[in-house]
N, C-alpha and C. Protein backbone atom coordinates (compact mmCIF):
# COMPACT_ATOMS: atom_id res chain seq x y z
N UNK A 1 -20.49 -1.43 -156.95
CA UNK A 1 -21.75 -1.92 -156.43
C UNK A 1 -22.43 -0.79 -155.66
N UNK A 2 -23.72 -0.74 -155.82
CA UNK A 2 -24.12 0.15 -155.01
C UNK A 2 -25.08 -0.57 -154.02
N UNK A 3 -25.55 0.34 -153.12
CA UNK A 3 -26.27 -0.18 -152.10
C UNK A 3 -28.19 0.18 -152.64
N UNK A 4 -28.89 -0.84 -152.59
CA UNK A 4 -30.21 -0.59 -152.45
C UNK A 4 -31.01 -0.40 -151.28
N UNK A 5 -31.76 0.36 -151.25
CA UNK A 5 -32.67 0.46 -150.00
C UNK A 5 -33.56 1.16 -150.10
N UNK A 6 -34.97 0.12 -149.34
CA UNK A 6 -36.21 0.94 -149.56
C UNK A 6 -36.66 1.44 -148.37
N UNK A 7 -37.74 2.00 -148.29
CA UNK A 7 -38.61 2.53 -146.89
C UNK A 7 -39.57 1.41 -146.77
N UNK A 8 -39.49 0.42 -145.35
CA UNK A 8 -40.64 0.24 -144.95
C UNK A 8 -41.69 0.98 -144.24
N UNK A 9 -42.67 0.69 -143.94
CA UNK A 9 -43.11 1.77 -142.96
C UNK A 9 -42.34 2.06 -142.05
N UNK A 10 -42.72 3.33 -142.01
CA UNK A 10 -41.82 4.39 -141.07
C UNK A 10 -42.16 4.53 -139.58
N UNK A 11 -43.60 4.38 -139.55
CA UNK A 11 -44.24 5.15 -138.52
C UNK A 11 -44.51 6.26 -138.41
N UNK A 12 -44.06 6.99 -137.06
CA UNK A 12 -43.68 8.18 -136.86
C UNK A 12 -43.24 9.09 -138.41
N UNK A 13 -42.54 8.70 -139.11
CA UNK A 13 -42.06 9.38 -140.31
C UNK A 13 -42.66 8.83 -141.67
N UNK A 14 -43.29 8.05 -141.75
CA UNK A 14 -43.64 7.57 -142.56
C UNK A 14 -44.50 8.67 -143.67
N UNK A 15 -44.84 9.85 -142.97
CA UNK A 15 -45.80 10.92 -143.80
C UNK A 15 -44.19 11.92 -144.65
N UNK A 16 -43.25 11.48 -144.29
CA UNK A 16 -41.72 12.28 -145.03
C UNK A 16 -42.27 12.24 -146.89
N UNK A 17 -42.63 13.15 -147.13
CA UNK A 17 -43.10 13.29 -148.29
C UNK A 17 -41.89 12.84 -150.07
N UNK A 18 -40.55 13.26 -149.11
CA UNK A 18 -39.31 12.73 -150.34
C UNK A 18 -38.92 11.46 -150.03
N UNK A 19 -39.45 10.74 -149.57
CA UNK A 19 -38.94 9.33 -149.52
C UNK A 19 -38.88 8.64 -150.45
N UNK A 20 -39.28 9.12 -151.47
CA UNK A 20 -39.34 8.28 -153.07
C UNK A 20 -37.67 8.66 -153.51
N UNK A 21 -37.58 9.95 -153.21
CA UNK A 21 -36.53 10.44 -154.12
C UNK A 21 -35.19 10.61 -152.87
N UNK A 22 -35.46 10.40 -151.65
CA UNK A 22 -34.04 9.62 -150.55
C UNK A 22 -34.28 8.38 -150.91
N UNK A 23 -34.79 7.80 -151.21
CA UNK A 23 -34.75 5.81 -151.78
C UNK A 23 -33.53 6.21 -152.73
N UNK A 24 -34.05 7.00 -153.75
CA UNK A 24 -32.77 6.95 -154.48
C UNK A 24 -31.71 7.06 -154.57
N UNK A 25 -31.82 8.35 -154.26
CA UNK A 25 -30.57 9.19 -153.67
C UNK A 25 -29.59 8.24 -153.04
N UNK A 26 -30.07 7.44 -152.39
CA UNK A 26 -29.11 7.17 -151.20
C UNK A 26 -28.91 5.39 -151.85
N UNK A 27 -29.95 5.23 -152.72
CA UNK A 27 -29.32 3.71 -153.67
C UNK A 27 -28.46 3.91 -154.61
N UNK A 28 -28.50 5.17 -154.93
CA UNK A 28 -27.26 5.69 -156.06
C UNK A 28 -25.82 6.02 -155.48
N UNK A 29 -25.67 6.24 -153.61
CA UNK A 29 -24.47 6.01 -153.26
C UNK A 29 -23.68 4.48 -153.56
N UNK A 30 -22.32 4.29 -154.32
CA UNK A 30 -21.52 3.54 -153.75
C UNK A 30 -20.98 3.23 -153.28
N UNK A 31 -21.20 2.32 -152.03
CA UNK A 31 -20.40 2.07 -150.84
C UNK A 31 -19.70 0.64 -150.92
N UNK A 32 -18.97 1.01 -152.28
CA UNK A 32 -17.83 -0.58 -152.04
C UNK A 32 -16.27 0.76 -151.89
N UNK A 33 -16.26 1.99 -151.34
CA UNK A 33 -15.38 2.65 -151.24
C UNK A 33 -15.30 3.50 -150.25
N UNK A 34 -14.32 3.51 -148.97
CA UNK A 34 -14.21 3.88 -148.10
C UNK A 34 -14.81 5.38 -148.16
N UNK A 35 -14.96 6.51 -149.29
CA UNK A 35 -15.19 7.42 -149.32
C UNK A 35 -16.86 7.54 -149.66
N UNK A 36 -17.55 6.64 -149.78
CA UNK A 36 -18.68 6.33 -150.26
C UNK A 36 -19.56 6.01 -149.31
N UNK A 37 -18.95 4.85 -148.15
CA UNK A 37 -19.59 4.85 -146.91
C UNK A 37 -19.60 5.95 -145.87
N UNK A 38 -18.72 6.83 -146.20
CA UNK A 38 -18.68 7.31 -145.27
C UNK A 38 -19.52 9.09 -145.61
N UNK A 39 -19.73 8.94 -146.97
CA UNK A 39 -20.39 9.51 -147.35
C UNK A 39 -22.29 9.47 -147.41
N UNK A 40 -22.47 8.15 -147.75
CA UNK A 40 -23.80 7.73 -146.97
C UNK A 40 -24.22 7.49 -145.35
N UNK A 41 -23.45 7.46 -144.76
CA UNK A 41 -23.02 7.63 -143.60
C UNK A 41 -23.52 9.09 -142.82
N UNK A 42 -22.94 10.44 -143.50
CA UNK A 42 -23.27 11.76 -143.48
C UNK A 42 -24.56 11.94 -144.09
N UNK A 43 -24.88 10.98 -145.06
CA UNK A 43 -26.26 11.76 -145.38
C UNK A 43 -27.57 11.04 -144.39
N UNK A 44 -27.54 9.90 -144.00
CA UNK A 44 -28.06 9.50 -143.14
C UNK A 44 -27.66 10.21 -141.71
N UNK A 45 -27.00 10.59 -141.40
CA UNK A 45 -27.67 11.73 -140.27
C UNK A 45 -27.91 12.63 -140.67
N UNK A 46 -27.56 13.23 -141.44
CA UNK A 46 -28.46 14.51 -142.04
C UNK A 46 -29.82 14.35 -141.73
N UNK A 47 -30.28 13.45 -142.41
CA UNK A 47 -31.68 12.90 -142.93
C UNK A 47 -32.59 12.21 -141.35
N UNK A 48 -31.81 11.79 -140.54
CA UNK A 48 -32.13 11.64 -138.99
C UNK A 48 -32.29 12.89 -138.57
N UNK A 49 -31.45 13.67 -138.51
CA UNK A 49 -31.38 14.73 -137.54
C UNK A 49 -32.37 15.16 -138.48
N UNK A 50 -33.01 15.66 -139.26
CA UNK A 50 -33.70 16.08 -140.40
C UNK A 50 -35.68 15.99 -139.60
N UNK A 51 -35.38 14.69 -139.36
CA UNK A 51 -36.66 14.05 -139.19
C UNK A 51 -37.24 13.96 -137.95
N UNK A 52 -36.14 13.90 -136.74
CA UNK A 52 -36.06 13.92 -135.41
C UNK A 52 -35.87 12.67 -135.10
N UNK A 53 -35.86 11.88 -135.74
CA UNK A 53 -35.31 10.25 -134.98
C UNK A 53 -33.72 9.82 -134.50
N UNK A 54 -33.59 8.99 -134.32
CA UNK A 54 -32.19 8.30 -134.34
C UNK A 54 -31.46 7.71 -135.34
N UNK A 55 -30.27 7.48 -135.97
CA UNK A 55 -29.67 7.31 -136.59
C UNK A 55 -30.01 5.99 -136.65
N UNK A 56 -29.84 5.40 -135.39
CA UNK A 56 -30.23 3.71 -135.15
C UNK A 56 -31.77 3.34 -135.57
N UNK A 57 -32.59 4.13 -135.48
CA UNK A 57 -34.20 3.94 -135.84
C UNK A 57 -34.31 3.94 -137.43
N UNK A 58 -33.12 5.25 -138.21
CA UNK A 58 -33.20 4.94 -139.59
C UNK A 58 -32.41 3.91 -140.58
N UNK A 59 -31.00 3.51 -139.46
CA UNK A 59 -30.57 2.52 -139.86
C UNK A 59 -31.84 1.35 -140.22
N UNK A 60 -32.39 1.03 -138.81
CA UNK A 60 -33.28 -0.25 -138.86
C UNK A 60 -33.79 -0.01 -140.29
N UNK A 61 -34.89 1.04 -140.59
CA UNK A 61 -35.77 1.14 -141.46
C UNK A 61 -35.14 0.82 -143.09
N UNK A 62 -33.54 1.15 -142.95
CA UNK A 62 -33.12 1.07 -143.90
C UNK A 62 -32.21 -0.10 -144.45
N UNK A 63 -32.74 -0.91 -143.18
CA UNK A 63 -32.25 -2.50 -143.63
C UNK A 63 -30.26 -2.88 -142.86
N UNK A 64 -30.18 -1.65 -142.38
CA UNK A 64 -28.81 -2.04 -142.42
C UNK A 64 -28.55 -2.79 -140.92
């Protein structure tokens, strides 16, 4: 199973020009495997620290 997730508005980030192609990216992780969450996990702070927000601000956005 994989995980889906879209961008609602962002706000502040909402002008992130690859958000079409992190939608994907990161719906094409599978996280029914300990190595998978924890791998989307790393790319979501990447992608925080990336942007300047919080991990918790992109969680929200990202439904989780």
């Amino acid at each position: 199973m994989t995980m889906m997730v879209e961008f609602p508005d962002l706000g502040d980030v909402s002008g992130f020009a690859g958000h079409r192609v992190l939608t994907g990216a990161l719906s094409a992780v599978d996280t029914t495997s300990a190595d998978g969450r924890l791998f989307f996990q790393i790319i979501v702070s990447t992608i925080a620290n990336a942007l300047g927000v919080s991990r918790a601000t992109l969680y929200r956005h990202l439904g989780e």
